[in-house]
Protein backbone atom coordinates (compact mmCIF):
# COMPACT_ATOMS: atom_id res chain seq x y z
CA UNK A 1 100.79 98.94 96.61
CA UNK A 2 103.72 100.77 97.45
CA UNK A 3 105.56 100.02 100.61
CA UNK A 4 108.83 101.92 102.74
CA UNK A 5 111.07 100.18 104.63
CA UNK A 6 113.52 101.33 107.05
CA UNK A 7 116.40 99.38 107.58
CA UNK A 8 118.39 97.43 105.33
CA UNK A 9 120.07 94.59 107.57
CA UNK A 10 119.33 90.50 107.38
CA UNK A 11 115.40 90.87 108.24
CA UNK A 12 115.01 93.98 106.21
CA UNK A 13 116.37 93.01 103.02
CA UNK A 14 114.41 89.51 103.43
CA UNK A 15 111.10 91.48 104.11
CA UNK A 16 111.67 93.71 101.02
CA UNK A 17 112.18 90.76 98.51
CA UNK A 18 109.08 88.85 99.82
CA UNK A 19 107.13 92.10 99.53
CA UNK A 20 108.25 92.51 95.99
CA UNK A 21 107.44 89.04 94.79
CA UNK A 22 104.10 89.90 96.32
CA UNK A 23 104.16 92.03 93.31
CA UNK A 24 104.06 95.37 95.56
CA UNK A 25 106.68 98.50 94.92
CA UNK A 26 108.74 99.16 98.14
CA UNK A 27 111.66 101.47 98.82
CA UNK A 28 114.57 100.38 101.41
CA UNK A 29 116.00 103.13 103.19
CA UNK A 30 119.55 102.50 105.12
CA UNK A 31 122.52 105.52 106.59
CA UNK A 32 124.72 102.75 105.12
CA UNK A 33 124.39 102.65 101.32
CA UNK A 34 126.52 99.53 101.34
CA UNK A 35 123.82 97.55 103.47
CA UNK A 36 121.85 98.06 99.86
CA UNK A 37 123.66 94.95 98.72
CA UNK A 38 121.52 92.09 100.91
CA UNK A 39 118.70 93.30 98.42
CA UNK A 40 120.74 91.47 95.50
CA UNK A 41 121.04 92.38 91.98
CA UNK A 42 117.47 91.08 91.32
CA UNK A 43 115.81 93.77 93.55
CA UNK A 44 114.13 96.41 90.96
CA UNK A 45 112.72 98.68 94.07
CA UNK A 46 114.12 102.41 95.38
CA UNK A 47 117.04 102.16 98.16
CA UNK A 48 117.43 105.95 99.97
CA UNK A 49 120.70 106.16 102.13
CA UNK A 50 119.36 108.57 104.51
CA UNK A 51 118.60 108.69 108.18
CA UNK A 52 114.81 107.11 108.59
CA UNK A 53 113.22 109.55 110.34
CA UNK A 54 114.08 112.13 108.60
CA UNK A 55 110.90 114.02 106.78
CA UNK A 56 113.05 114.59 103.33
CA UNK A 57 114.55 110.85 103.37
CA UNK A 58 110.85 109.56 104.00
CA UNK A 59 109.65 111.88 100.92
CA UNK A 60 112.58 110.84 98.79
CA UNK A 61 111.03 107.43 99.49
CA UNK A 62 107.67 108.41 98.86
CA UNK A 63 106.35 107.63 101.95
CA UNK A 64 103.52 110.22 100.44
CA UNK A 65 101.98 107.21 98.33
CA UNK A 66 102.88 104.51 101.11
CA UNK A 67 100.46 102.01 101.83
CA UNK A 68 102.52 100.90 104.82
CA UNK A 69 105.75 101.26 106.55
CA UNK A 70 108.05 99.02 108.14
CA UNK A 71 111.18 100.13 110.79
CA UNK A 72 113.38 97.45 111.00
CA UNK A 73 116.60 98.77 112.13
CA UNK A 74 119.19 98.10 114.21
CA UNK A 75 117.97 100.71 117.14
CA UNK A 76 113.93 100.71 119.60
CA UNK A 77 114.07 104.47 119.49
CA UNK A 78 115.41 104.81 116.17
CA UNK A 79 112.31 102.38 114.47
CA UNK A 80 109.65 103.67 117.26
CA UNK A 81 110.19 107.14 115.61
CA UNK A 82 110.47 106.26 112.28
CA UNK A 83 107.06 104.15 112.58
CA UNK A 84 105.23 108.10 114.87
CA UNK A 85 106.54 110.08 112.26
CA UNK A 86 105.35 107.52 109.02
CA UNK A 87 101.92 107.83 111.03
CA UNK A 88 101.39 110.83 112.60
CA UNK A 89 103.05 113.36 110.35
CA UNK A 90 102.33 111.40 106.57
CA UNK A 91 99.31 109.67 107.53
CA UNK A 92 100.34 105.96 106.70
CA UNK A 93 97.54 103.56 108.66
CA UNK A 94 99.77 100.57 108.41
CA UNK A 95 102.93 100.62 110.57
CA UNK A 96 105.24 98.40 112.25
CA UNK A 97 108.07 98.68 114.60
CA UNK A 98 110.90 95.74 115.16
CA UNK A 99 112.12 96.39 118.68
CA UNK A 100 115.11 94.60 120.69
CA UNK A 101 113.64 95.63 124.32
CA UNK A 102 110.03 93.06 124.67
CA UNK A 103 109.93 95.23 127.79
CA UNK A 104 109.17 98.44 125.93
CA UNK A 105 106.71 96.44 123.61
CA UNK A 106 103.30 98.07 126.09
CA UNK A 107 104.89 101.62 125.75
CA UNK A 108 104.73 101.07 122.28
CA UNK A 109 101.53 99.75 121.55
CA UNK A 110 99.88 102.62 123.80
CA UNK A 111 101.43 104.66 120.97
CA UNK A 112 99.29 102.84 118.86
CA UNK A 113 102.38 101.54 116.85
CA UNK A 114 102.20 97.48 116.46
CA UNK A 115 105.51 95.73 117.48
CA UNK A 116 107.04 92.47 116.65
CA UNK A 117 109.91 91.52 119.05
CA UNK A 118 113.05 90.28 117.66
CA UNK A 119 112.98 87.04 119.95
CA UNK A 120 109.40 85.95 118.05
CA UNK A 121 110.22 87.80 114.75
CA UNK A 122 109.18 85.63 111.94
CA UNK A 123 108.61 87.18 108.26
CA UNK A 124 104.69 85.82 108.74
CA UNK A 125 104.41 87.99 111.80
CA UNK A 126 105.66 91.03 110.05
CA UNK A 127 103.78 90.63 106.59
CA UNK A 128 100.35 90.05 108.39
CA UNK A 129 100.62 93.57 109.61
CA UNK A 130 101.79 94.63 105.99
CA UNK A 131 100.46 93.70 103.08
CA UNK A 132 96.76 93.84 101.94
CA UNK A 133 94.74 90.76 102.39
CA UNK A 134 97.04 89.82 105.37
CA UNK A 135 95.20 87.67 106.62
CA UNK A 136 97.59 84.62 107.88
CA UNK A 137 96.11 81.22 109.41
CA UNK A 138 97.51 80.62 112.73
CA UNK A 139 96.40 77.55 113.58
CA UNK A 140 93.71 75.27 110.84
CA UNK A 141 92.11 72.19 112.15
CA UNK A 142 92.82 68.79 110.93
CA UNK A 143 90.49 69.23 107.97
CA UNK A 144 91.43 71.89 106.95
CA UNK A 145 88.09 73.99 107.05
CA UNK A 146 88.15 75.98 109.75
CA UNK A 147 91.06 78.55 110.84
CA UNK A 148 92.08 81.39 113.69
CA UNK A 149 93.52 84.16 111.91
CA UNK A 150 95.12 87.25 112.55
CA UNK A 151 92.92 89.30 110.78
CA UNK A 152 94.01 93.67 109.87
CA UNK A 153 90.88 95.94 111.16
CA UNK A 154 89.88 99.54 109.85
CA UNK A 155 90.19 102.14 112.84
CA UNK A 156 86.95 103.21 112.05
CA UNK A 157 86.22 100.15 114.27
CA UNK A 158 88.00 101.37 117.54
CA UNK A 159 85.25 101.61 120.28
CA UNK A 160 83.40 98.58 118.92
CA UNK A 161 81.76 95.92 120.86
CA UNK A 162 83.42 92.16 119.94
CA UNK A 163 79.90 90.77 119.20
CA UNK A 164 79.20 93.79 116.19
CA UNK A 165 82.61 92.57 114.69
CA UNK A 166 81.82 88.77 115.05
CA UNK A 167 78.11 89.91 113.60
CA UNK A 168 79.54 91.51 110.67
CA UNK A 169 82.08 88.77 109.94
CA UNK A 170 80.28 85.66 110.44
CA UNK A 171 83.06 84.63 112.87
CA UNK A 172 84.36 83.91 116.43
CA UNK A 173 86.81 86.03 118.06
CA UNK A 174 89.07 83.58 119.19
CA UNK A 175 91.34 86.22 121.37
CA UNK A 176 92.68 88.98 120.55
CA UNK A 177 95.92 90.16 121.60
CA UNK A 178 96.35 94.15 123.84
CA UNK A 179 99.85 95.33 124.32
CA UNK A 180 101.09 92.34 124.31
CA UNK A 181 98.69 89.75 126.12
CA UNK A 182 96.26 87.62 125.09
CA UNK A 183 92.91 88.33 125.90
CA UNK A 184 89.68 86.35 125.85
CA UNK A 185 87.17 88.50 124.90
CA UNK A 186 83.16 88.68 126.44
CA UNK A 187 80.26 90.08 124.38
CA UNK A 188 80.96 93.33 125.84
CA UNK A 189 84.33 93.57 125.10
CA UNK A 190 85.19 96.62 123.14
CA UNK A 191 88.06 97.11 120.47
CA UNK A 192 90.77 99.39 121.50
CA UNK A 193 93.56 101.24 119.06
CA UNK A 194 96.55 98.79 118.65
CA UNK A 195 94.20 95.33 119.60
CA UNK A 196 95.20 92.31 117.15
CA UNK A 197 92.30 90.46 116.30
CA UNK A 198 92.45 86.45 116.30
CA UNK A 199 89.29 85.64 114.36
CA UNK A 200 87.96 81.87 114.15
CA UNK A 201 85.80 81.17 111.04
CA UNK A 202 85.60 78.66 107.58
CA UNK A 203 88.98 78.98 105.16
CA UNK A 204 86.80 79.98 102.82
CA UNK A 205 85.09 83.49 104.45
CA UNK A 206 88.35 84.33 105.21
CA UNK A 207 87.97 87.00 101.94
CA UNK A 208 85.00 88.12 103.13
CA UNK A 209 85.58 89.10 106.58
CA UNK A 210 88.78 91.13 105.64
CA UNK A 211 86.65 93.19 103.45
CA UNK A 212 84.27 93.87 105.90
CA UNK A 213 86.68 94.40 108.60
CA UNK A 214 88.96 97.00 106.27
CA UNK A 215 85.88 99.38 105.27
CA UNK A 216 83.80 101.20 108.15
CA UNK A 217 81.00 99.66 110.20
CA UNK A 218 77.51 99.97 108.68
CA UNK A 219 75.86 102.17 110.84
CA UNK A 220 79.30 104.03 110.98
């Protein structure tokens, strides 16, 4: 997969080598081409000094081929922008915004652009929304056999009831999460753009329900 990155400071550099270890391609873009060095001299990816929201920095990128895009930078607007732009003008599904302000974290999501605040930043919470099969146990019970996950959902599912999801999965929605707060979910509870599903189920359908959750519904 290949993968663009804006912004090439402490959390940006560290998300760029764990995405290439992954074994994915990704491209750093920074305005400051000396910010390139926090990638190392191991780093084999593209770096693109060039402003992030800019359409010809993105292409130089190849944000064309992107399977998702990350805005990390130092500024909300600047990242919030980045992330519209990656989505609504090149089409990338996968997108996430760092922001600074947890207050503008509902605007935000109603843009249908996932956030992860820089107080609860971790690089779990930022791959999950990244890279394919990112699936991430959140909490696993003493034996290890059952987990909540955080589980990535095809859009094609937006307007979906919770119990066709937990039908098609095998699994429990544990909660899910809508601009920002937790939610416990009824039968009738429908999925909205920019919910983060919290799925309960055995380690070992963990596979399973990804795949069925990242192609359409059935009788889609």
């Amino acid at each position: 997969m290949h993968f663009v990155i804006m912004g090439c400071g402490r959390v940006g550099a560290s998300l760029a080598r764990a995405i290439e270890r992954a074994g994915h391609e990704v491209a750093v873009i920074d305005q400051d081409e000396s910010a390139f060095r926090r990638l190392g001299t191991s780093f084999e990816g593209r770096t693109v000094t060039g402003v992030g929201f800019d359409r010809d920095t993105l292409r130089a990128a190849n944000i064309d081929d992107a399977y998702a895009f990350a805005a990390v930078s130092s500024g909300d607007n600047s990242n919030i922008l980045a992330a519209r732009v990656a989505r609504e003008k090149f089409g990338v599904e996968h997108v996430v915004a760092r922001i600074y302000d947890p207050g503008r974290a509902e605007i935000y999501q109603r843009l249908g652009i996932p956030t992860v605040a820089t107080v609860k930043w971790t690089s779990d919470q930022m791959l999950r929304r990244l890279l394919p099969q990112g699936h991430v146990p959140e909490f696993t019970d003493p034996s290890g056999r059952v987990v909540i996950a955080e589980m990535p959902i095809a859009s094609s599912w937006i307007g979906r009831r919770v119990a066709e999801i937990e039908a098609a999965t095998g699994g429990r929605l544990a909660y899910l999460t809508r601009l920002g707060d937790g939610l416990l979910p009824g039968d009738d509870t429908v999925y909205q753009e920019g919910d983060l599903l919290h799925l309960a189920l055995r380690r070992e359908d963990l596979s399973a329900a990804e795949r069925v959750l990242d192609a359409p519904p059935e009788n889609h």
